[in-house]
PDB file of N, CA and C in Angstrom:
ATOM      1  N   UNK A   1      -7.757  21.770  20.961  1.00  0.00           N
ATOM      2  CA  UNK A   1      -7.896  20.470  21.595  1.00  0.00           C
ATOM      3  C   UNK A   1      -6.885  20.395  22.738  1.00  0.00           C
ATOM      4  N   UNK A   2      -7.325  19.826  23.880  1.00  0.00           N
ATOM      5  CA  UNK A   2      -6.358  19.534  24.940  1.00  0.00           C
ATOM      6  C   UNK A   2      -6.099  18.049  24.874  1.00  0.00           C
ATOM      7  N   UNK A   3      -4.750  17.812  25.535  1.00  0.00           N
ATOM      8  CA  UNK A   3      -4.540  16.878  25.994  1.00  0.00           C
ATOM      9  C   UNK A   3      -5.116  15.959  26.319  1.00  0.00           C
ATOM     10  N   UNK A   4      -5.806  15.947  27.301  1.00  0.00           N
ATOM     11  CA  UNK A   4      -7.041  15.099  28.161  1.00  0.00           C
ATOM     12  C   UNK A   4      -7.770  14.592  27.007  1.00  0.00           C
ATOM     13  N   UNK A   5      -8.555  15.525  25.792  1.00  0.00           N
ATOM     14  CA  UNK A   5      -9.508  14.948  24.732  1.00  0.00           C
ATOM     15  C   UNK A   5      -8.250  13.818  23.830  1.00  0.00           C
ATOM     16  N   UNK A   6      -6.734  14.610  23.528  1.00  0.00           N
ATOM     17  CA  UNK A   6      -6.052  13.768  22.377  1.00  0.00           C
ATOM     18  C   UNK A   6      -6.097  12.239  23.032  1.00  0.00           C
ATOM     19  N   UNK A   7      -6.113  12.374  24.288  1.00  0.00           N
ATOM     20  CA  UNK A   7      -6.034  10.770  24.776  1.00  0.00           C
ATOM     21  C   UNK A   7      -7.173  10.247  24.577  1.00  0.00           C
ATOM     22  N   UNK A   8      -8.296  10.696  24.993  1.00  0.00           N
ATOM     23  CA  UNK A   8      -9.123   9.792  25.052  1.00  0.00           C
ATOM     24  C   UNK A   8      -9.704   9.482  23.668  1.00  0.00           C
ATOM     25  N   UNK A   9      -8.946   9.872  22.247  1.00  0.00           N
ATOM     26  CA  UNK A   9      -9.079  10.057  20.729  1.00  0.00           C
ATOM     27  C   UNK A   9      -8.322   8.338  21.181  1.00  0.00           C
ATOM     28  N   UNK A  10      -6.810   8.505  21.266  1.00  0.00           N
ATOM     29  CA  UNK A  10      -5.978   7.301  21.384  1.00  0.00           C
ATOM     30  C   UNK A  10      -6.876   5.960  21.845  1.00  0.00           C
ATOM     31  N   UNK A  11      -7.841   6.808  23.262  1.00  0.00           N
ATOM     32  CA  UNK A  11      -8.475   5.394  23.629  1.00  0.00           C
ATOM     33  C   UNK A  11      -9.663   4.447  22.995  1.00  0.00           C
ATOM     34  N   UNK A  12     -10.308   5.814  22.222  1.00  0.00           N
ATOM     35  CA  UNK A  12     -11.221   5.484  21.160  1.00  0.00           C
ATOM     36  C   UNK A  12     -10.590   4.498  20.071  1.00  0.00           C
ATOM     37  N   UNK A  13      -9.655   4.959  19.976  1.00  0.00           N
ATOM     38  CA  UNK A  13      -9.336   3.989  19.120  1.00  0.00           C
ATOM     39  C   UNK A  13      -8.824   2.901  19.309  1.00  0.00           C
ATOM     40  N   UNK A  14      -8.342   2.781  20.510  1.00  0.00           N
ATOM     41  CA  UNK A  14      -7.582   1.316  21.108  1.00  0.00           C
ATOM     42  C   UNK A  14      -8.910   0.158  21.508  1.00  0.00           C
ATOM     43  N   UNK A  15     -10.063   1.179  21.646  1.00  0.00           N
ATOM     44  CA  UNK A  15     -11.131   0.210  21.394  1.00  0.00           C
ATOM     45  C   UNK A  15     -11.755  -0.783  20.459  1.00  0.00           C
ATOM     46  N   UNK A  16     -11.276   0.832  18.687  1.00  0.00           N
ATOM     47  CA  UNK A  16     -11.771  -0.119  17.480  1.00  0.00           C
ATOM     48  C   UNK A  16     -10.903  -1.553  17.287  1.00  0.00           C
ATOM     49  N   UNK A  17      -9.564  -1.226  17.980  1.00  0.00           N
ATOM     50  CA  UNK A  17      -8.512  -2.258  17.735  1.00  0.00           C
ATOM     51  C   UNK A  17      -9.055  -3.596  18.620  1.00  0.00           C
ATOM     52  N   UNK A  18      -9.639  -3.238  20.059  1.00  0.00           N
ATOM     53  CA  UNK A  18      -9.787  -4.436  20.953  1.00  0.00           C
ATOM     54  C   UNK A  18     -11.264  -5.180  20.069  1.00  0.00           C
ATOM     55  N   UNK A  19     -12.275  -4.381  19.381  1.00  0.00           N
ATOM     56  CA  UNK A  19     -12.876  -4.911  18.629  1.00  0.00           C
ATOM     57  C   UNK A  19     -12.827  -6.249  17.896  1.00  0.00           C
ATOM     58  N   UNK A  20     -11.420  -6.351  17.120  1.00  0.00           N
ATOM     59  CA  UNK A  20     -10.626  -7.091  16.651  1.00  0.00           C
ATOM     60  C   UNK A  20     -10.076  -8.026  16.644  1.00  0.00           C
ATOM     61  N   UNK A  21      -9.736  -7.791  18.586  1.00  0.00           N
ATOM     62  CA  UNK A  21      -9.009  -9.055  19.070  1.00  0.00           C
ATOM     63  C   UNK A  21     -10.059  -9.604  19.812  1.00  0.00           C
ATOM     64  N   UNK A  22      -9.529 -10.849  19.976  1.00  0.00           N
ATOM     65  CA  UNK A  22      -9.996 -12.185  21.159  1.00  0.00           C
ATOM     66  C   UNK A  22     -10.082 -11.247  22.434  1.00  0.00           C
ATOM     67  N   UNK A  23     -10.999 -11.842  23.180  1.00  0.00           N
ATOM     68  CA  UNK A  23     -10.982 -11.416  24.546  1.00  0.00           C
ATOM     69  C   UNK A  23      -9.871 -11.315  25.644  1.00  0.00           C
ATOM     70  N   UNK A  24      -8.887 -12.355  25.188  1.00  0.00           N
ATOM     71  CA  UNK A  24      -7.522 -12.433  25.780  1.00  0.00           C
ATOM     72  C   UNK A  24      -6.291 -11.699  25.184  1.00  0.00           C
ATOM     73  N   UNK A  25      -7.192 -10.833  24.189  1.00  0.00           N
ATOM     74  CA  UNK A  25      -5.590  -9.846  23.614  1.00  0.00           C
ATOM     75  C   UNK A  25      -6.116  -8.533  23.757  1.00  0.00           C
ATOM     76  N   UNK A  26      -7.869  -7.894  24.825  1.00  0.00           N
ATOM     77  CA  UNK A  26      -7.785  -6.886  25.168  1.00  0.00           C
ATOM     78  C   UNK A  26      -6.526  -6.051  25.542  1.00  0.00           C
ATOM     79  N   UNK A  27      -6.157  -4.733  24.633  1.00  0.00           N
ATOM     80  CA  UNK A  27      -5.062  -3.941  24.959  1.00  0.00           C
ATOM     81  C   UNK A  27      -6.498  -3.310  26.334  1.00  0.00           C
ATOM     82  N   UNK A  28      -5.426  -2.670  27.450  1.00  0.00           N
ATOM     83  CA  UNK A  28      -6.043  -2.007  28.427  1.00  0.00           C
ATOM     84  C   UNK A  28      -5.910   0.013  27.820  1.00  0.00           C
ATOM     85  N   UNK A  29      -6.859   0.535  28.748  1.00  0.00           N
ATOM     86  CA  UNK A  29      -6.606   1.751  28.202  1.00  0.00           C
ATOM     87  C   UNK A  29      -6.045   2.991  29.487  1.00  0.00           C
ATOM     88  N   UNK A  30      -4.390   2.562  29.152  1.00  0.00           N
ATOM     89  CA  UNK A  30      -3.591   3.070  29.855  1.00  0.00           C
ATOM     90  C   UNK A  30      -2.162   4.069  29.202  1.00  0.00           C
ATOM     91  N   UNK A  31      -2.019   5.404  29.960  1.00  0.00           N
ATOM     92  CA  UNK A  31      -1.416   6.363  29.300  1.00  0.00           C
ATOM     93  C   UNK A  31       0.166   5.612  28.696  1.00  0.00           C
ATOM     94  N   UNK A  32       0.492   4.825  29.573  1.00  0.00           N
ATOM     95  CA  UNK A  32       2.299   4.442  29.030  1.00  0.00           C
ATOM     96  C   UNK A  32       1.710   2.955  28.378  1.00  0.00           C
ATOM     97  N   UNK A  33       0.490   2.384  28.297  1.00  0.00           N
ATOM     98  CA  UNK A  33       0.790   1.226  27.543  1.00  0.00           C
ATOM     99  C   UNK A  33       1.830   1.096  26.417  1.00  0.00           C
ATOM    100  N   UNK A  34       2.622  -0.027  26.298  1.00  0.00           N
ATOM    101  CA  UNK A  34       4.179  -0.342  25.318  1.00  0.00           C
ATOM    102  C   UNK A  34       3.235  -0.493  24.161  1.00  0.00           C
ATOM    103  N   UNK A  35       2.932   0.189  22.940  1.00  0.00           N
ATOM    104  CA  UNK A  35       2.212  -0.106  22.000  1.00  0.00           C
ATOM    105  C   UNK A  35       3.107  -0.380  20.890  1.00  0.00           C
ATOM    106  N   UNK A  36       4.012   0.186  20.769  1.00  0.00           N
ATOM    107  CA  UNK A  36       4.916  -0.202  19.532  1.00  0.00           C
ATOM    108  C   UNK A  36       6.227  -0.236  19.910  1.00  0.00           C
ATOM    109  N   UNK A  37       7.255  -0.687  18.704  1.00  0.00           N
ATOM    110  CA  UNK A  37       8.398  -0.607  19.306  1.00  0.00           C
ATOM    111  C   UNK A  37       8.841  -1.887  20.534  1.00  0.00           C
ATOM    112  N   UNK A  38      10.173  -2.166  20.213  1.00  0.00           N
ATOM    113  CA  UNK A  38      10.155  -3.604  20.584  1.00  0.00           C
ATOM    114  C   UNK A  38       9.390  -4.187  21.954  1.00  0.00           C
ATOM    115  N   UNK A  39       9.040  -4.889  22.095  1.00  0.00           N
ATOM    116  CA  UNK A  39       7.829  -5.511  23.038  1.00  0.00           C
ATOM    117  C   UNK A  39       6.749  -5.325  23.139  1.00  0.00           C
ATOM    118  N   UNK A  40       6.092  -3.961  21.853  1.00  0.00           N
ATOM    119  CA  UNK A  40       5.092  -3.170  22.163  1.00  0.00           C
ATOM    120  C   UNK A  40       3.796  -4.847  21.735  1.00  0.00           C
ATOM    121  N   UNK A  41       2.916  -3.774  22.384  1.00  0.00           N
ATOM    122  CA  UNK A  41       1.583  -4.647  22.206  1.00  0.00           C
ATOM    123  C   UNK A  41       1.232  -5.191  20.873  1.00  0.00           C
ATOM    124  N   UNK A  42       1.163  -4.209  19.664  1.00  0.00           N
ATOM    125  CA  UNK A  42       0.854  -4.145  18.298  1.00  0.00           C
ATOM    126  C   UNK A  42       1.010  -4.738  17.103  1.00  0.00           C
ATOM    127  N   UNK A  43       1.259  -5.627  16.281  1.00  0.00           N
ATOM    128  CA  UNK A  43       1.739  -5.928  15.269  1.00  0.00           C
ATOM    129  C   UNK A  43       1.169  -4.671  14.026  1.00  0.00           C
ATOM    130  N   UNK A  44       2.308  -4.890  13.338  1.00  0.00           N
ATOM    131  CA  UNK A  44       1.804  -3.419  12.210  1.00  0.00           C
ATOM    132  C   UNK A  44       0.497  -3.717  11.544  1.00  0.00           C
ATOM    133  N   UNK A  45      -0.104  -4.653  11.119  1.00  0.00           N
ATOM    134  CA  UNK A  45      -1.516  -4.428  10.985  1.00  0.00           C
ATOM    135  C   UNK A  45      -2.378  -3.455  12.035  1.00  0.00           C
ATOM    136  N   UNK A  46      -1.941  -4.322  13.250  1.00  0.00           N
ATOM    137  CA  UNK A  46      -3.581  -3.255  14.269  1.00  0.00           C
ATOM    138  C   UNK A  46      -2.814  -2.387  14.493  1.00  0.00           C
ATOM    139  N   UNK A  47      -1.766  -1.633  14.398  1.00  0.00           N
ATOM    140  CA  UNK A  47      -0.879  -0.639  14.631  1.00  0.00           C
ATOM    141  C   UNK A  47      -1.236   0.748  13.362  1.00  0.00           C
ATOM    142  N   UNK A  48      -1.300   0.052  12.452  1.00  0.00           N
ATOM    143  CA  UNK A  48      -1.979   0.828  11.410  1.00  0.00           C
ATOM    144  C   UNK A  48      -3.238   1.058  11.557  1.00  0.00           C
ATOM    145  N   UNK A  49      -3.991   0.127  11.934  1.00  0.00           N
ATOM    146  CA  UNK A  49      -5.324  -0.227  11.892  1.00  0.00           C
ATOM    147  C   UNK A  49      -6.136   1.341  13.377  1.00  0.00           C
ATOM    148  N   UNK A  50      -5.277   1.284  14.098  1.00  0.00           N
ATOM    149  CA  UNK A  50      -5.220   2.401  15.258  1.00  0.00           C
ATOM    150  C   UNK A  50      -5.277   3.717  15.004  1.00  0.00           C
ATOM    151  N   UNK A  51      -3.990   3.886  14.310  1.00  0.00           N
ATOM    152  CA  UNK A  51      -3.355   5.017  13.789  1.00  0.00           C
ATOM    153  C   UNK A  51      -4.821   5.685  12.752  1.00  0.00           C
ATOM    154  N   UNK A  52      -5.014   4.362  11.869  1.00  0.00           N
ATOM    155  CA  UNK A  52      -6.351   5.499  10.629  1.00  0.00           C
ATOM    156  C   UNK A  52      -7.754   5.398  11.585  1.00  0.00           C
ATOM    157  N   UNK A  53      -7.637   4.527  12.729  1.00  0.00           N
ATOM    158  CA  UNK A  53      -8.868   5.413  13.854  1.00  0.00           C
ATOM    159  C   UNK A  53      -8.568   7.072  14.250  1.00  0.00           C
ATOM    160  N   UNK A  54      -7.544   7.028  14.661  1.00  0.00           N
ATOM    161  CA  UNK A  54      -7.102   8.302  15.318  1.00  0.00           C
ATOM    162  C   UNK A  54      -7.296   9.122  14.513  1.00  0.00           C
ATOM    163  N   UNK A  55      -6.360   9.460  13.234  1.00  0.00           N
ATOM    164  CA  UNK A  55      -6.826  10.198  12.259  1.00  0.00           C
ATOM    165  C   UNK A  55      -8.224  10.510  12.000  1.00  0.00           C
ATOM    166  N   UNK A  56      -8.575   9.309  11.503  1.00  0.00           N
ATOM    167  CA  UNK A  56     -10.713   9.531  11.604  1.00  0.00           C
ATOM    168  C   UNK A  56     -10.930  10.440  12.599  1.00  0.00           C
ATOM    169  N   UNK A  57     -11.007  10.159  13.966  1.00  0.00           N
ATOM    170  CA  UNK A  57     -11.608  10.902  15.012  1.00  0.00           C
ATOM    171  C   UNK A  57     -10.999  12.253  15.475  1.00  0.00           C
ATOM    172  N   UNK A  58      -9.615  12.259  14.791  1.00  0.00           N
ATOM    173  CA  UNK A  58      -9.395  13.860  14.866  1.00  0.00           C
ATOM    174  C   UNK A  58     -10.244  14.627  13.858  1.00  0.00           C
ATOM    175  N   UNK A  59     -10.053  14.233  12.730  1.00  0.00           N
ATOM    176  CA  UNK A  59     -10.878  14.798  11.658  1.00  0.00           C
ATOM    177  C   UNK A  59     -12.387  15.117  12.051  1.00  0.00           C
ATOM    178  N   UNK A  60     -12.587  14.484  12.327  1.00  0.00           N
ATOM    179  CA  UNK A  60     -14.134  14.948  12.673  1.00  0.00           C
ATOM    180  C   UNK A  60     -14.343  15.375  14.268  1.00  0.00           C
ATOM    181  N   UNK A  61     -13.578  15.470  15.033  1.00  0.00           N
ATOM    182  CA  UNK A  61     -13.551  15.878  15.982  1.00  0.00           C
ATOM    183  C   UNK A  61     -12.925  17.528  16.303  1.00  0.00           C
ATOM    184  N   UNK A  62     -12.100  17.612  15.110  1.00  0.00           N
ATOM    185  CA  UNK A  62     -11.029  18.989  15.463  1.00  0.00           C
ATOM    186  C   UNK A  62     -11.514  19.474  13.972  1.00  0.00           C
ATOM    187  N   UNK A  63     -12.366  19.153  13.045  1.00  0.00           N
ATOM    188  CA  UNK A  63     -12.391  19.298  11.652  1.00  0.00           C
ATOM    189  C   UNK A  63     -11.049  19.237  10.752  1.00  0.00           C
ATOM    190  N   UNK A  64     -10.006  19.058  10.987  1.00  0.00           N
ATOM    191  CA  UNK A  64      -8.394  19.192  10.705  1.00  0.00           C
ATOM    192  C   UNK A  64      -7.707  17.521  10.206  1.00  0.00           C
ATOM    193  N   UNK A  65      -7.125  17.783   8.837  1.00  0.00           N
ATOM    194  CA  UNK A  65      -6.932  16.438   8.665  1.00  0.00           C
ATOM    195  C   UNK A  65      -5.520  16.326   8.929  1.00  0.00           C
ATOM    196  N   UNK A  66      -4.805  15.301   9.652  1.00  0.00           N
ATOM    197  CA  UNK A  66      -3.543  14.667  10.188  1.00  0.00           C
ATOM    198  C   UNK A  66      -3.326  13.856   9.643  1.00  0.00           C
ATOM    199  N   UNK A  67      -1.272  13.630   9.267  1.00  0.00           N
ATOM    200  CA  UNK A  67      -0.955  12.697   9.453  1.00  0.00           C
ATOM    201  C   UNK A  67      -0.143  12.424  10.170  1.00  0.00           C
ATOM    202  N   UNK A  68       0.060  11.004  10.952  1.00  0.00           N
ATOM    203  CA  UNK A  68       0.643  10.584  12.110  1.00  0.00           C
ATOM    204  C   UNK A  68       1.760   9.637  11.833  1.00  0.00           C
ATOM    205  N   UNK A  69       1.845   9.606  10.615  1.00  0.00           N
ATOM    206  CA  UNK A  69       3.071   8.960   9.803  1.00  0.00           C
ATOM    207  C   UNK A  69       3.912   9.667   9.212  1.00  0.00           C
ATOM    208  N   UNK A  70       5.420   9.554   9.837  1.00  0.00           N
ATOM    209  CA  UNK A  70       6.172   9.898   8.812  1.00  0.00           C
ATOM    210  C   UNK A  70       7.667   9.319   9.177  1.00  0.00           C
ATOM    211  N   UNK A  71       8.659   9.660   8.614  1.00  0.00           N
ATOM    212  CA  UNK A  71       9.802   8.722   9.223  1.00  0.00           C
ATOM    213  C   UNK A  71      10.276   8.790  10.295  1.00  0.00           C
ATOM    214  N   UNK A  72      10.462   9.735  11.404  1.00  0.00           N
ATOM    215  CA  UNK A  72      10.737   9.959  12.045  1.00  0.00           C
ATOM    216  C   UNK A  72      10.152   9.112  13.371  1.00  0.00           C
ATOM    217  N   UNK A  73       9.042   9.011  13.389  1.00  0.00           N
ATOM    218  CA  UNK A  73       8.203   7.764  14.028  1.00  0.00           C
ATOM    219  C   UNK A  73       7.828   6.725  14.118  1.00  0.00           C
ATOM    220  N   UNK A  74       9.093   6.262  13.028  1.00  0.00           N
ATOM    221  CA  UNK A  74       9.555   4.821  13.150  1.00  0.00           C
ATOM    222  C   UNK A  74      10.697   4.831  13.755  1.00  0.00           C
ATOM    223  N   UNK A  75      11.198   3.307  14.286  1.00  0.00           N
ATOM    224  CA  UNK A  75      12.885   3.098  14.146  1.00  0.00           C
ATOM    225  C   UNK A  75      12.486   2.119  15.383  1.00  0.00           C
ATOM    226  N   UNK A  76      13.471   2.287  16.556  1.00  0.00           N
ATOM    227  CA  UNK A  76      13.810   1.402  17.379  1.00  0.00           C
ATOM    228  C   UNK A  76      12.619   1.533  18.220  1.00  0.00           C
ATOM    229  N   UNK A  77      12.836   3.034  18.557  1.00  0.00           N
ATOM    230  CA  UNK A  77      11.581   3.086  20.095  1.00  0.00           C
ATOM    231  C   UNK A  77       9.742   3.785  19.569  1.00  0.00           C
ATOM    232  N   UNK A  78       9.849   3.612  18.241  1.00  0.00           N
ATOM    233  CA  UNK A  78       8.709   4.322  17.833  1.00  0.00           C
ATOM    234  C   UNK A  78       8.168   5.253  18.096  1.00  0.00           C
ATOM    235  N   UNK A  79       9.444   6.337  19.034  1.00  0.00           N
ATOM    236  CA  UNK A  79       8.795   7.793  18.968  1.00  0.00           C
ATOM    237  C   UNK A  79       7.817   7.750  19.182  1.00  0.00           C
ATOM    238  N   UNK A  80       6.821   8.825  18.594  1.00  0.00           N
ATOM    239  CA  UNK A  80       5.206   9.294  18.896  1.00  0.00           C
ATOM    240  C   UNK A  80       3.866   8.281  18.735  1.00  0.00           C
ATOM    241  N   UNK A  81       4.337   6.762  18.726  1.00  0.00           N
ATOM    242  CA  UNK A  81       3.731   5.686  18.339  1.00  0.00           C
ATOM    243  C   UNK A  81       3.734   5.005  19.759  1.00  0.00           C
ATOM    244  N   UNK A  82       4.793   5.526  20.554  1.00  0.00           N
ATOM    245  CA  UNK A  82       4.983   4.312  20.878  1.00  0.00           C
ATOM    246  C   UNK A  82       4.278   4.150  22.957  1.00  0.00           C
ATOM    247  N   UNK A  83       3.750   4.874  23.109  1.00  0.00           N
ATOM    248  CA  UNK A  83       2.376   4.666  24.237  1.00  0.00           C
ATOM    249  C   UNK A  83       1.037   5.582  23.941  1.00  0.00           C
ATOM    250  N   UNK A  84       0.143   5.072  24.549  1.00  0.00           N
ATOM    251  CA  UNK A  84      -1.088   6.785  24.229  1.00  0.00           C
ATOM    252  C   UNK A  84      -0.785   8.302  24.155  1.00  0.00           C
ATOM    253  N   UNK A  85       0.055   8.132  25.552  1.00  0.00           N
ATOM    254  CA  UNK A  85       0.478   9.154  25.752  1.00  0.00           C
ATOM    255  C   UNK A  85       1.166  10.028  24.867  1.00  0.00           C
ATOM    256  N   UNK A  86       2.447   9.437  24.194  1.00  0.00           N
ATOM    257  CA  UNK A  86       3.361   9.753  23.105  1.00  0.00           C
ATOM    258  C   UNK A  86       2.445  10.041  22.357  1.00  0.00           C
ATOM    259  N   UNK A  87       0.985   8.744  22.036  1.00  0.00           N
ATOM    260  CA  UNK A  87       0.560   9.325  20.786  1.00  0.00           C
ATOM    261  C   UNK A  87      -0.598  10.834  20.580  1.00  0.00           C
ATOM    262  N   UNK A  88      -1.108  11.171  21.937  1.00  0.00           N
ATOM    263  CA  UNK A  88      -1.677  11.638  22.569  1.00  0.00           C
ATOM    264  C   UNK A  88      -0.849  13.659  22.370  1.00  0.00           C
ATOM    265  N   UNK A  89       0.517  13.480  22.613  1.00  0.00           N
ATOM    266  CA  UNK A  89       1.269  14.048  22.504  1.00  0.00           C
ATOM    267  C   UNK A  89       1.420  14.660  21.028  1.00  0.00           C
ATOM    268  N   UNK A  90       1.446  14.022  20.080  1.00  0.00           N
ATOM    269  CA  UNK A  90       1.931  13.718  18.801  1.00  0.00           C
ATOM    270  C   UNK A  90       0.627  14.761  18.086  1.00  0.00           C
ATOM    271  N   UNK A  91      -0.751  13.922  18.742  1.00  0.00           N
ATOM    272  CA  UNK A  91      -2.081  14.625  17.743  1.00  0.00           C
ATOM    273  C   UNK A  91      -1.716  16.277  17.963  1.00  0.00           C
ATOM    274  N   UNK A  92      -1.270  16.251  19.322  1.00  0.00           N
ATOM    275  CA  UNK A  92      -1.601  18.079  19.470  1.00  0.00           C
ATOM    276  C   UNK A  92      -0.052  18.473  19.101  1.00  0.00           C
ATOM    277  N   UNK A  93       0.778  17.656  18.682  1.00  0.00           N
ATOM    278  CA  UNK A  93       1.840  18.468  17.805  1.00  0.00           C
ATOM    279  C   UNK A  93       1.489  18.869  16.462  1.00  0.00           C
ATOM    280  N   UNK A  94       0.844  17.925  16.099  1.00  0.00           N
ATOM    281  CA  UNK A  94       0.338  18.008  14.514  1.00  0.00           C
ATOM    282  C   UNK A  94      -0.508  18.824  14.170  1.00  0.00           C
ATOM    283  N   UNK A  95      -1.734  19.140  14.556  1.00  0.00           N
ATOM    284  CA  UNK A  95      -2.543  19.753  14.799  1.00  0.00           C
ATOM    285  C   UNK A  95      -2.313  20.809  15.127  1.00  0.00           C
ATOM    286  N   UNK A  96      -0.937  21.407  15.746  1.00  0.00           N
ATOM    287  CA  UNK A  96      -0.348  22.698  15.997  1.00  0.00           C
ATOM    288  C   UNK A  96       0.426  23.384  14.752  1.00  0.00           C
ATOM    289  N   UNK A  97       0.938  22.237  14.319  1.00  0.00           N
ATOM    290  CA  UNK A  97       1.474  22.557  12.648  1.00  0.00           C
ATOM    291  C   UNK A  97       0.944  23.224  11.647  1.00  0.00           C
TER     292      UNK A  97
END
């Protein structure tokens, strides 16, 4: 998997999330959007709610099951959580594992 596809996994899923919201809490689908981590877009519901999209669509996309949780990707700046990009970053670390 390249890059280019892990994002547009992220954007797939930032869709199931805009699903969700009101028309006025469309997240946009942009590589540094602030998604987590203080000011980020997310509250930990749709933050979770994202995260087991992504997973889904790697899985059946790369056949390979991920997880995108672990401690390290929490805390202040949410690490590999915390824009597409990062998270984008993150699938093809894991997936390299």
């Amino acid at each position: 998997m390249d890059r280019a596809t892990a994002l547009d996994i992220v954007y797939q899923a930032i869709d199931v999330v805009n699903g969700l919201r009101s028309e006025t809490e469309q997240l946009a689908k942009t590589p540094d959007l602030l998604l987590a981590g203080e000011g980020g877009a997310l509250d930990s519901l749709a933050l979770v709610t994202l995260i087991l999209a992504v997973e889904s669509r790697v899985s059946t996309l790369a056949g390979a099951e991920i997880g995108l949780l672990d401690d390290s990707d929490f805390g202040e700046d949410a690490g590999g959580l915390r824009s597409p990009a990062a998270l984008a970053d993150l699938i093809l670390e894991r997936l390299a594992a």
